[in-house]
C-alpha atoms as a PDB file:
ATOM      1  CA  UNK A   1     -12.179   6.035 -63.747  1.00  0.00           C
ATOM      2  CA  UNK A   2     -12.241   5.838 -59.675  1.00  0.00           C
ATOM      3  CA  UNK A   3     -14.585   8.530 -58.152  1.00  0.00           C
ATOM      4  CA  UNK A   4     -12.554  10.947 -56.903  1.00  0.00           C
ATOM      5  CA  UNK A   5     -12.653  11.856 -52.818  1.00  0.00           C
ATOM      6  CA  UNK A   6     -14.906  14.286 -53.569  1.00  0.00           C
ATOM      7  CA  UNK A   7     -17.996  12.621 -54.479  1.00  0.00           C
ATOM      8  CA  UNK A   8     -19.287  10.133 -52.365  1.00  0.00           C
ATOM      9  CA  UNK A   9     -22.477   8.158 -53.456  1.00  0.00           C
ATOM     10  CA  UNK A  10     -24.302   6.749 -50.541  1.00  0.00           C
ATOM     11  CA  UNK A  11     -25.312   2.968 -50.620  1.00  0.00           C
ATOM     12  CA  UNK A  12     -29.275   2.299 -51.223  1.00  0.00           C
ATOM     13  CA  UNK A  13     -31.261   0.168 -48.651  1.00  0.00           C
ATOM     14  CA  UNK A  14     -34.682  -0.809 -48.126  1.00  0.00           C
ATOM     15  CA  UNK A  15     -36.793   2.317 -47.474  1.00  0.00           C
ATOM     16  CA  UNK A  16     -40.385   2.470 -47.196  1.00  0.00           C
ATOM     17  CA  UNK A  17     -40.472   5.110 -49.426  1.00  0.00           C
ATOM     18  CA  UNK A  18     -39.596   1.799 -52.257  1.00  0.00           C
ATOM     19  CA  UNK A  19     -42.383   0.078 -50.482  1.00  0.00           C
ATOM     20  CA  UNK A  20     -45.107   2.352 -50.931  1.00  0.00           C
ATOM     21  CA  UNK A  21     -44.066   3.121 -54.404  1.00  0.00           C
ATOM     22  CA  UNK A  22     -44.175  -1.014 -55.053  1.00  0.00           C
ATOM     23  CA  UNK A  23     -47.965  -0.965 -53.517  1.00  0.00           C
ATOM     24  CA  UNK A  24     -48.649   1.305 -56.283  1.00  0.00           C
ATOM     25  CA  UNK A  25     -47.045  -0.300 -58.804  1.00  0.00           C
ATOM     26  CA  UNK A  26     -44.838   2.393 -59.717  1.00  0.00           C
ATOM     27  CA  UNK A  27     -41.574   3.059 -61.467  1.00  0.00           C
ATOM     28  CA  UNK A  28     -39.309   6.668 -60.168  1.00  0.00           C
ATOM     29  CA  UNK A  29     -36.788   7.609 -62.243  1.00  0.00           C
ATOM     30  CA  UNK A  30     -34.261   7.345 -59.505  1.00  0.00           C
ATOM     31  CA  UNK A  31     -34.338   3.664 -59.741  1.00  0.00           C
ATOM     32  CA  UNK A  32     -34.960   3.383 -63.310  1.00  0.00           C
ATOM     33  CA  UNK A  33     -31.748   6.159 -63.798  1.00  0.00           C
ATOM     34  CA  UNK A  34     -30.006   4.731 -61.562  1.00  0.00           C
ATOM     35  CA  UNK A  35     -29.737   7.707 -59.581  1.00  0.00           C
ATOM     36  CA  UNK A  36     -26.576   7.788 -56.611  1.00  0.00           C
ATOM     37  CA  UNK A  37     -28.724   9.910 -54.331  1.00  0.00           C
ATOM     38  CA  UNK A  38     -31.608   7.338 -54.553  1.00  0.00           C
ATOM     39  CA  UNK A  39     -30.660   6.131 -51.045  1.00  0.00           C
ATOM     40  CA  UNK A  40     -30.769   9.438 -49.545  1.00  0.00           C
ATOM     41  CA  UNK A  41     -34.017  10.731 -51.651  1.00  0.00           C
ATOM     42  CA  UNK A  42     -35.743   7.651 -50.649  1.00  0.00           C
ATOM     43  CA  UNK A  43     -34.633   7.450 -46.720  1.00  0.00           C
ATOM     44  CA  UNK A  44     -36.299  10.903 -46.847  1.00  0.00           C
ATOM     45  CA  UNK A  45     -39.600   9.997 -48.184  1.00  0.00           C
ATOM     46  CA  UNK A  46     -39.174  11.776 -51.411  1.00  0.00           C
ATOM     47  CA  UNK A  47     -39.036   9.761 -54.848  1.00  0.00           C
ATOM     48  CA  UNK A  48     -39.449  11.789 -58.379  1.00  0.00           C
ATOM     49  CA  UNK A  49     -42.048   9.539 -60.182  1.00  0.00           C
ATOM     50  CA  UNK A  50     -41.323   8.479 -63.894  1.00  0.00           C
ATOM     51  CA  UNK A  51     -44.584   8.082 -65.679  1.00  0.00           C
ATOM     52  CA  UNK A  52     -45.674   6.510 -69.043  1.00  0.00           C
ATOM     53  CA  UNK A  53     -43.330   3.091 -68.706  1.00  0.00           C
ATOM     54  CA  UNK A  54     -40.411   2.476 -67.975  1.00  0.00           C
ATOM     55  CA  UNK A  55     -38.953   1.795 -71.620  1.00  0.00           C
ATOM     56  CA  UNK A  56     -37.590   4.923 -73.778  1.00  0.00           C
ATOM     57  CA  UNK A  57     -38.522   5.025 -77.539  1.00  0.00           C
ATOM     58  CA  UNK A  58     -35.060   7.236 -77.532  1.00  0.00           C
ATOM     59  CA  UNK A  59     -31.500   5.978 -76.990  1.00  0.00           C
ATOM     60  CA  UNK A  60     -29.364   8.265 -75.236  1.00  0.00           C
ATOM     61  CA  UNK A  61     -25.873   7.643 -74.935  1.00  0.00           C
ATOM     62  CA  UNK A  62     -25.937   8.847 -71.028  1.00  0.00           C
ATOM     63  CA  UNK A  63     -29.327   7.044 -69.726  1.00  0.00           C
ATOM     64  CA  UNK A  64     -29.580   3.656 -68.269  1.00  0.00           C
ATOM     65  CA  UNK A  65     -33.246   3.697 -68.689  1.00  0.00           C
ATOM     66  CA  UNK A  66     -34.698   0.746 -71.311  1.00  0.00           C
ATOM     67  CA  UNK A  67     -34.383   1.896 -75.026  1.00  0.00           C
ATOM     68  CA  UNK A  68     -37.417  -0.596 -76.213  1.00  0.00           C
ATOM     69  CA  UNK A  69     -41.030   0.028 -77.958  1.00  0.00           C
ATOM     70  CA  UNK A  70     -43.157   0.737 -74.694  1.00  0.00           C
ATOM     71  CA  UNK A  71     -46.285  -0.728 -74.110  1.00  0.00           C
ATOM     72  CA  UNK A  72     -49.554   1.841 -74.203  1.00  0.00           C
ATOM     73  CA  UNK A  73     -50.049   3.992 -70.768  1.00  0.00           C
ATOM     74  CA  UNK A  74     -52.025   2.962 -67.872  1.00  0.00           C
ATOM     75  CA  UNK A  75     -55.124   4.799 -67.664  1.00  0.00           C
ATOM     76  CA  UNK A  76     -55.044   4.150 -63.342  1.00  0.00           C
ATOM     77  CA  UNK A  77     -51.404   5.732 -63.710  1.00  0.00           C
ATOM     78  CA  UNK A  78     -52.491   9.150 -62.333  1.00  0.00           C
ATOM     79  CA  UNK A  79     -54.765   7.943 -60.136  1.00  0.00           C
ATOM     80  CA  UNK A  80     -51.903   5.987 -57.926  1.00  0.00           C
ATOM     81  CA  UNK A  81     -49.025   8.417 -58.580  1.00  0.00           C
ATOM     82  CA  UNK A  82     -51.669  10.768 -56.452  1.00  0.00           C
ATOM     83  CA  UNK A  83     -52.405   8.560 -53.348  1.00  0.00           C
ATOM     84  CA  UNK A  84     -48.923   7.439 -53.229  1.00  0.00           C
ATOM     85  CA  UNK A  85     -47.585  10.963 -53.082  1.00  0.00           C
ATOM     86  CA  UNK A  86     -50.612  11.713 -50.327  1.00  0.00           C
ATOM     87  CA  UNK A  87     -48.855   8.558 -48.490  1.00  0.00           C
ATOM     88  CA  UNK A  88     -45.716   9.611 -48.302  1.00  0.00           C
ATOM     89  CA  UNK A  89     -46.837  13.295 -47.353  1.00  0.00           C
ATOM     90  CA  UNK A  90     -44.756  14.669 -50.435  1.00  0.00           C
ATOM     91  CA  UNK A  91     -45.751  19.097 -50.359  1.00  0.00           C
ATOM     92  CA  UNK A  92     -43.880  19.235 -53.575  1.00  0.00           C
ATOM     93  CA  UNK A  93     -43.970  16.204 -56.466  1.00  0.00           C
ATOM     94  CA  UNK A  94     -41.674  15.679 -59.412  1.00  0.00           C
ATOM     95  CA  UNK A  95     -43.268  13.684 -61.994  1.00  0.00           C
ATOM     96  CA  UNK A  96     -41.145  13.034 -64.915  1.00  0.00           C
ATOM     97  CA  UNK A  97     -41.838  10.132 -67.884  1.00  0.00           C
ATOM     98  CA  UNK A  98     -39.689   7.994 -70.979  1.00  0.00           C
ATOM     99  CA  UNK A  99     -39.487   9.771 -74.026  1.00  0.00           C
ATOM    100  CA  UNK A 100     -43.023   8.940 -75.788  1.00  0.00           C
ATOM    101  CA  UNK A 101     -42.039   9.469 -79.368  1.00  0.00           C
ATOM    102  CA  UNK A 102     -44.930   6.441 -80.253  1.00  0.00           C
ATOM    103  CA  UNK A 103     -47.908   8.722 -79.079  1.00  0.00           C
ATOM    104  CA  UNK A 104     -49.867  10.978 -81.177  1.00  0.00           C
ATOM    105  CA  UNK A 105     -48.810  13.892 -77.972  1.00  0.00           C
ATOM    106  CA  UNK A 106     -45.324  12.226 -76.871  1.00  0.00           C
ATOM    107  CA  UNK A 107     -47.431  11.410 -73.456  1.00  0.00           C
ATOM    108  CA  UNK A 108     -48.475  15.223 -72.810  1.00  0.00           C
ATOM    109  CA  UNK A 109     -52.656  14.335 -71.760  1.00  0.00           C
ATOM    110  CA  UNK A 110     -51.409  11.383 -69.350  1.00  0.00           C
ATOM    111  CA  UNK A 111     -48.955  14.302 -67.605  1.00  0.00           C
ATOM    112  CA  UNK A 112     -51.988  17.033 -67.205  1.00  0.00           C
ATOM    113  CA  UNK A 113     -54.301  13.542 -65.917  1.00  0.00           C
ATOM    114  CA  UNK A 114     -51.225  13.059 -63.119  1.00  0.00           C
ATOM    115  CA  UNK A 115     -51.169  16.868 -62.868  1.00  0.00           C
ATOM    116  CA  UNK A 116     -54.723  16.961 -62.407  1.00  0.00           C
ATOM    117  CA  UNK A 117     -54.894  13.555 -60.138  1.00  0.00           C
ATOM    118  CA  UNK A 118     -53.091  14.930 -57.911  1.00  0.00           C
ATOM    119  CA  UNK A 119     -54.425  18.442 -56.869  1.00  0.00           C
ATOM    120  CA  UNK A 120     -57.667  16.642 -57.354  1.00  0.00           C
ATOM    121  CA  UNK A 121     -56.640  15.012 -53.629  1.00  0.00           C
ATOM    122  CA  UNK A 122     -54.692  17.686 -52.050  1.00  0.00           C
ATOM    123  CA  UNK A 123     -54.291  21.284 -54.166  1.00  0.00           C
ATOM    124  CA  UNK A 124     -52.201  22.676 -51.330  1.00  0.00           C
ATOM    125  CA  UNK A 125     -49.387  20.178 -53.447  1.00  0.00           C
ATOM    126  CA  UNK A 126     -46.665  21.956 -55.586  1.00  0.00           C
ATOM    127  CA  UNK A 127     -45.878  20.239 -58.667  1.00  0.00           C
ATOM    128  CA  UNK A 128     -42.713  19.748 -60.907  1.00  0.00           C
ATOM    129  CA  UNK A 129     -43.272  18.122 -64.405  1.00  0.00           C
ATOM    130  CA  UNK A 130     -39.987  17.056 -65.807  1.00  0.00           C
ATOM    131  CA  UNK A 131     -40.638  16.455 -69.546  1.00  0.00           C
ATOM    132  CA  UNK A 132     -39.438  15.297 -72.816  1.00  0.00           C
ATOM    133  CA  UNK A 133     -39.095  17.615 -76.021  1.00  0.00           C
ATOM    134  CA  UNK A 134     -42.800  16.601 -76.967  1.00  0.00           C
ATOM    135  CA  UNK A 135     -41.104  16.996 -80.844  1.00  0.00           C
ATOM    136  CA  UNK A 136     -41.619  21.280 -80.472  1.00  0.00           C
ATOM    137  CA  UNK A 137     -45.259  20.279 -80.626  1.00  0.00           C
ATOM    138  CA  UNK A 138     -46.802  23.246 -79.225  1.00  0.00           C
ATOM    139  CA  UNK A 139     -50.135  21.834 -78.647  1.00  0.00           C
ATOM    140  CA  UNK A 140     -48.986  19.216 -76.165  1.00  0.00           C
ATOM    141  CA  UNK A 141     -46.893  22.056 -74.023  1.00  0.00           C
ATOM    142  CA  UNK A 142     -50.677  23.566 -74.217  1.00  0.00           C
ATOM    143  CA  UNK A 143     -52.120  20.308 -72.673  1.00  0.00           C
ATOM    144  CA  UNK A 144     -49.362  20.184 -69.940  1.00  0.00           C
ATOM    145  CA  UNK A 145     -49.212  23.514 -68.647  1.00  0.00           C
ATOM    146  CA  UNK A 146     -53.451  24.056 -68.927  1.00  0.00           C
ATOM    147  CA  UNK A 147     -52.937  21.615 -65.906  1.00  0.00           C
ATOM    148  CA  UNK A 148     -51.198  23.782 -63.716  1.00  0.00           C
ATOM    149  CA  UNK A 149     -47.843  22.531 -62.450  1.00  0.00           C
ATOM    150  CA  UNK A 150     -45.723  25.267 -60.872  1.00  0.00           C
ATOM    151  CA  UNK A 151     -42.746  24.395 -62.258  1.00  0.00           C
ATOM    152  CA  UNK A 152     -42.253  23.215 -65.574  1.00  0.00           C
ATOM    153  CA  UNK A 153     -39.025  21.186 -66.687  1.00  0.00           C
ATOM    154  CA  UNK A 154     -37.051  20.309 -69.632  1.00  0.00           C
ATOM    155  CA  UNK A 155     -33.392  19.336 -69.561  1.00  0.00           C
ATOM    156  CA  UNK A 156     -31.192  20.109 -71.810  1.00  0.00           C
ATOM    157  CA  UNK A 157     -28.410  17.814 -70.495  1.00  0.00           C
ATOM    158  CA  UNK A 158     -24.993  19.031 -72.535  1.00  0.00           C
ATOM    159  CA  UNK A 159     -23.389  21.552 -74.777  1.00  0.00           C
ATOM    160  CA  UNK A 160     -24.925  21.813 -78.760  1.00  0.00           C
ATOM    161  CA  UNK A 161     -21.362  20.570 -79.733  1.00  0.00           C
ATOM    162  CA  UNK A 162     -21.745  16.906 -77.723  1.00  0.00           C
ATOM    163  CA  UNK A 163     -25.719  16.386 -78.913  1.00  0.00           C
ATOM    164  CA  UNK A 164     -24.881  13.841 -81.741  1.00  0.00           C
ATOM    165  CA  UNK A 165     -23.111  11.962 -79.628  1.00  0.00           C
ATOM    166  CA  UNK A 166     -24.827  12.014 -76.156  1.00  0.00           C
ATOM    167  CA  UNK A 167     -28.306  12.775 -77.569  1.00  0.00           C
ATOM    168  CA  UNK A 168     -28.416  12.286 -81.129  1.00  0.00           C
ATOM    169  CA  UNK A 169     -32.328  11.661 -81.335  1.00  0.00           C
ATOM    170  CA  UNK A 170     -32.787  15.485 -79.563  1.00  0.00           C
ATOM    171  CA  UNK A 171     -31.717  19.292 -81.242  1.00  0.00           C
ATOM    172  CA  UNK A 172     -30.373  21.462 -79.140  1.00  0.00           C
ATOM    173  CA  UNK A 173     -32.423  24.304 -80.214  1.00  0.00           C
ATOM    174  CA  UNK A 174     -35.475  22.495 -79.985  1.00  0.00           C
ATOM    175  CA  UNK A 175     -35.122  21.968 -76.233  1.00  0.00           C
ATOM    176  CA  UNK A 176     -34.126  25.707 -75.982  1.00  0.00           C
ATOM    177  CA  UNK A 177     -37.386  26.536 -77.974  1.00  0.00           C
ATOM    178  CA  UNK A 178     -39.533  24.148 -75.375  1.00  0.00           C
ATOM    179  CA  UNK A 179     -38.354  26.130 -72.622  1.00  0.00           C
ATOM    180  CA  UNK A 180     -38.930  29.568 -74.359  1.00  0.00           C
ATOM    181  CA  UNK A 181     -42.264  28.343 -75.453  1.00  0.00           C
ATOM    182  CA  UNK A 182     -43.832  26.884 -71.896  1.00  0.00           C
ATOM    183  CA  UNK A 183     -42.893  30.640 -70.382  1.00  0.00           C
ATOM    184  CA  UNK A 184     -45.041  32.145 -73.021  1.00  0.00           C
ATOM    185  CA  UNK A 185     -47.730  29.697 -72.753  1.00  0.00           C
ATOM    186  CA  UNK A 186     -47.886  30.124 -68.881  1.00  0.00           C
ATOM    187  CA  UNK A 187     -47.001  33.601 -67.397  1.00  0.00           C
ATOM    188  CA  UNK A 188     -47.816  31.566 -63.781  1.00  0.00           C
ATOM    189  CA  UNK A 189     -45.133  28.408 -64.278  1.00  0.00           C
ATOM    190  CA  UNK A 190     -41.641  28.854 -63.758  1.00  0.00           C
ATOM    191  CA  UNK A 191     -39.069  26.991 -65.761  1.00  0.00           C
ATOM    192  CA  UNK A 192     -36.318  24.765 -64.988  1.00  0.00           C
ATOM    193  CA  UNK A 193     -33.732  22.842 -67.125  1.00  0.00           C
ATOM    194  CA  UNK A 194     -30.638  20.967 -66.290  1.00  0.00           C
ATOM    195  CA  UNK A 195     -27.314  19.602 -67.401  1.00  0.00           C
ATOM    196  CA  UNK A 196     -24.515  17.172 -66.990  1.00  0.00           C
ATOM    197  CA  UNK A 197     -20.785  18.374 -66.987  1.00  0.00           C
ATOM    198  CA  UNK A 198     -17.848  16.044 -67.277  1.00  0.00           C
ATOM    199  CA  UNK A 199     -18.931  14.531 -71.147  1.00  0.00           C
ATOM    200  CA  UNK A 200     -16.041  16.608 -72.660  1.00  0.00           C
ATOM    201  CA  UNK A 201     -17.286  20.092 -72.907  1.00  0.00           C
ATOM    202  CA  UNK A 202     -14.926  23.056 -72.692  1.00  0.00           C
ATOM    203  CA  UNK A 203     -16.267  26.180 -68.883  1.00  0.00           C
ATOM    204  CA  UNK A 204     -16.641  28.615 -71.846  1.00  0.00           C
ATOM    205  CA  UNK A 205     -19.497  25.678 -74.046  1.00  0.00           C
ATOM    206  CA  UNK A 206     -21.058  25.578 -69.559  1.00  0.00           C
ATOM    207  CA  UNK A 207     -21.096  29.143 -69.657  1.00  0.00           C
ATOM    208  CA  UNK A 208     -22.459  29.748 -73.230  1.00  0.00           C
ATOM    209  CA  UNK A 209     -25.625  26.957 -72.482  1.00  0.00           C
ATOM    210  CA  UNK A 210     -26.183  29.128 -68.880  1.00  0.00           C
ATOM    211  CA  UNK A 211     -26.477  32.351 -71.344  1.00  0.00           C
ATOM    212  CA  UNK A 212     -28.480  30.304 -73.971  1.00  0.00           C
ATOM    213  CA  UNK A 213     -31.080  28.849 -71.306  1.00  0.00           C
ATOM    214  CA  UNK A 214     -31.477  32.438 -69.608  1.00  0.00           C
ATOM    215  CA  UNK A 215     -32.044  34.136 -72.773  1.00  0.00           C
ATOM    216  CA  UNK A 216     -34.903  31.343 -73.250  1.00  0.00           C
ATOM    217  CA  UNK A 217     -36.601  32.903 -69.989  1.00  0.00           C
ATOM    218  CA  UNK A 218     -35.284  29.999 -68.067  1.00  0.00           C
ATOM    219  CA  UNK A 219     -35.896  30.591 -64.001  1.00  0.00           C
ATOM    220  CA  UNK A 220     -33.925  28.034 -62.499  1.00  0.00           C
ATOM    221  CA  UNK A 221     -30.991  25.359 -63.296  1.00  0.00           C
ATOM    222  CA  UNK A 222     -28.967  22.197 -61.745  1.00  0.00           C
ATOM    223  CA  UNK A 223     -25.813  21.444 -62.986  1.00  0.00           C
ATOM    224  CA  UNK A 224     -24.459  18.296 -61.733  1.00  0.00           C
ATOM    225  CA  UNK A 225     -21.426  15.843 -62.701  1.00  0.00           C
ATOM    226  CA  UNK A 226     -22.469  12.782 -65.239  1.00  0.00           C
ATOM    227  CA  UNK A 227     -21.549   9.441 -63.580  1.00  0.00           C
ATOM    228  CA  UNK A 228     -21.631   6.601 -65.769  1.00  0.00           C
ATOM    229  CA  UNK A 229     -24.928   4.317 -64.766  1.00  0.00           C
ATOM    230  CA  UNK A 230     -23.582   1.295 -66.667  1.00  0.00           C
ATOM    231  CA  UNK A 231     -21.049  -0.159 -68.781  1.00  0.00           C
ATOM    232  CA  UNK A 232     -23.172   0.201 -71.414  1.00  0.00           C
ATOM    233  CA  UNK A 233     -23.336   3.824 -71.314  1.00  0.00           C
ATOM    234  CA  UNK A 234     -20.899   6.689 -72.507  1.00  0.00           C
ATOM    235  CA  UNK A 235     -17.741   6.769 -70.245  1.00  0.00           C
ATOM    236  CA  UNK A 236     -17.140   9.760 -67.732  1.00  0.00           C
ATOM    237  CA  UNK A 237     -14.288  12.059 -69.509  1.00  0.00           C
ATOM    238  CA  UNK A 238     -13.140  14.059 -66.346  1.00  0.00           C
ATOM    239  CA  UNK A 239     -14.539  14.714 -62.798  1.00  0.00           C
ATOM    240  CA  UNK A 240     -15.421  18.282 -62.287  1.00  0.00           C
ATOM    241  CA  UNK A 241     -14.271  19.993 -59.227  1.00  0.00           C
ATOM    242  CA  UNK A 242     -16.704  20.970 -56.082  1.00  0.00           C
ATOM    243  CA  UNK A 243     -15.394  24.817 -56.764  1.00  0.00           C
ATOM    244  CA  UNK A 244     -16.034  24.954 -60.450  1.00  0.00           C
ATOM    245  CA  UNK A 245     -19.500  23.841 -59.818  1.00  0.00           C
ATOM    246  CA  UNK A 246     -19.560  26.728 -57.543  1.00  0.00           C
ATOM    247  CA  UNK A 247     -18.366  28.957 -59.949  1.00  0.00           C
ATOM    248  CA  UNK A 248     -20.779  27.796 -62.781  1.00  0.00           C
ATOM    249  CA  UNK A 249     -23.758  28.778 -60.154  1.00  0.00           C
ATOM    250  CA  UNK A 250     -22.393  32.164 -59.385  1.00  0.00           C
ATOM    251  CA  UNK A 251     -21.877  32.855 -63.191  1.00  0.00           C
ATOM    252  CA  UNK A 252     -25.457  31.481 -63.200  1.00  0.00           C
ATOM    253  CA  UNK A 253     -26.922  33.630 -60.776  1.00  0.00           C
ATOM    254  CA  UNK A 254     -25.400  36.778 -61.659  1.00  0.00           C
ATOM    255  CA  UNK A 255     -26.988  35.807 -65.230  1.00  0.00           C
ATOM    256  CA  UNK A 256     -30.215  36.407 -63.812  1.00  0.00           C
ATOM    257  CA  UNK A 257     -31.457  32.789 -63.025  1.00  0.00           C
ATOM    258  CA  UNK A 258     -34.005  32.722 -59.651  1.00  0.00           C
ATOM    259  CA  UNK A 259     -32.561  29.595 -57.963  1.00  0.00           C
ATOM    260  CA  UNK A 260     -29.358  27.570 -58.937  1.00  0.00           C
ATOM    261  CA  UNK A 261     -27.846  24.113 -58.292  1.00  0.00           C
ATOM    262  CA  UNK A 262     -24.470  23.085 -59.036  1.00  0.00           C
ATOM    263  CA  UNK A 263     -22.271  20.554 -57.265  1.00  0.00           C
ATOM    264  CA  UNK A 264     -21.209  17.139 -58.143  1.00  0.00           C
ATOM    265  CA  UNK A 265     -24.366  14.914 -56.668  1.00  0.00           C
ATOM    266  CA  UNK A 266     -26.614  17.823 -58.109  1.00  0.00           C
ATOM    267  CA  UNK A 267     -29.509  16.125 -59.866  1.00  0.00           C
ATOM    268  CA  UNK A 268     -32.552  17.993 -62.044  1.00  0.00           C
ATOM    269  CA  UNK A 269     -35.090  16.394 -59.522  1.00  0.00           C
ATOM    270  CA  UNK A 270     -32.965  16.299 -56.302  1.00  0.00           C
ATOM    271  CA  UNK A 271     -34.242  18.594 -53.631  1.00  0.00           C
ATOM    272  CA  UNK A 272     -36.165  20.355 -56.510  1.00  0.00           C
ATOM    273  CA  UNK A 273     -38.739  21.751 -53.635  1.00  0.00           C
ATOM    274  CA  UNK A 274     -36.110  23.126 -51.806  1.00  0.00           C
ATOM    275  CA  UNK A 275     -35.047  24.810 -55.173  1.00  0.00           C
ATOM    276  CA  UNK A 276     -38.439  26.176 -55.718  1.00  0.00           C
ATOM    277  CA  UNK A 277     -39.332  27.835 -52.393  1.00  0.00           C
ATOM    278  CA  UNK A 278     -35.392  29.059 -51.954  1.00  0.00           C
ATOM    279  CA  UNK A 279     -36.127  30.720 -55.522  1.00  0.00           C
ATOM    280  CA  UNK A 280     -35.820  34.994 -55.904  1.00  0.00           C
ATOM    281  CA  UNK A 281     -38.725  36.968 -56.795  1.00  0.00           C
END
């Protein structure tokens, strides 16, 4: 299907945002997702860093990221996802990983080591972990949020009724349950999820999953349109339109989330900063 005239996905270049991040030897899910606002992200010194590898020991039908075994985690990890955010002057970092289903905690002690990395060098940073289901395993949300990230985020991409086919490894409720739990855990962090819209889902299955995530405590949500990143990946089914987007945020909003984004380019990391300090009390 041809992108409609609506979305227009800017071309990448060379930034030096990609050459600081190759200094460091580091992999951001932006080029790893193939991301169409990489360009822009990147040409404004921003980058959402993907820890933990960059192969997924899940296969979702939607992700362009590596489905292999990964290799174990770099103990230095941390320690460069830190300076390199101090060298590109990020105030607010995004720091998302692979699904880690081969490690006893699913990855959870190398987040709180970035977590702690980087307020280690500057603690005036805000921090965004974007994170995997972790199984439920209470115990490694525990680990994560004792760090202290401000905002803590789990996506949960689609509507219950598409899961076997765009995430069959994940349950629906489980990523519901994740959200509910890190609130509980951590009266400070606020939480975040996302989701894709043009897989085949029905406004009332959007507006059900907006209810669903804000009766999990849920502070804040992106809702953006799911663009195929490869041909080996699930086709698009339809291209939403700019004022439905609009009209899932009011609904949103008026549902008693604290910051929304919803428009076609709208990704979970993408301006997440601007999310956070735009947020209501």
């Amino acid at each position: 299907m041809r992108h409609p005239e609506w979305i227009k996905v800017p071309l990448t270049g060379t930034h030096e945002t990609r050459k600081i991040l190759r200094s460091y030897g580091l992999s951001t899910v932006c080029e790893e997702a193939r991301c169409p606002n990489q360009g822009k992200c990147f040409s404004n010194n921003t980058a959402t860093f993907m820890i933990l590898g960059d192969k997924c020991t899940r296969n979702c039908s939607f992700c362009a990221v590596d489905s292999t075994w990964p290799g174990p985690p770099d103990p230095d990890e941390p320690h460069r996802v830190a300076k390199a955010a101090v060298e590109l002057g990020l105030e607010f970092v995004v720091v998302t990983s692979v699904t880690r289903d081969d490690l006893e905690d699913g990855g959870a002690g190398h987040f709180a080591a970035t977590v702690t990395a980087i307020k280690d060098i500057n603690n005036s940073i805000k921090i965004e972990v974007l994170t995997p289901d972790f199984k439920g395993d209470t115990q490694a949300l525990i680990t994560v949020l004792k760090a202290g990230p401000d905002v803590f985020n789990h996506n949960i991409e689609t509507v219950p009724r598409l899961y076997n086919k765009i995430r069959p490894e994940a349950d629906y409720s489980l990523s519901l349950d994740v959200l509910k739990k890190a609130g509980e855990i951590s009266s400070q962090v606020k939480t975040k999820s996302g989701m894709m819209v043009g897989l085949g889902e029905t406004c009332e299955e959007v507006l059900e999953v907006i209810q669903d995530l804000r009766k999990s405590g849920c502070d804040f949500l992106t809702i953006g349109q799911y663009l195929q990143p490869g041909r080996n990946n699930i086709p698009v089914i339809e291209y939403i339109r700019p004022d439905v987007f609009e009209q899932y945020k009011q609904k949103a909003l008026e549902t008693g989330f604290k910051a929304v984004a919803s428009s076609p380019l709208t990704r979970s990391s993408m301006n997440a900063g601007d999310l956070f300090e735009g947020a209501s009390p």
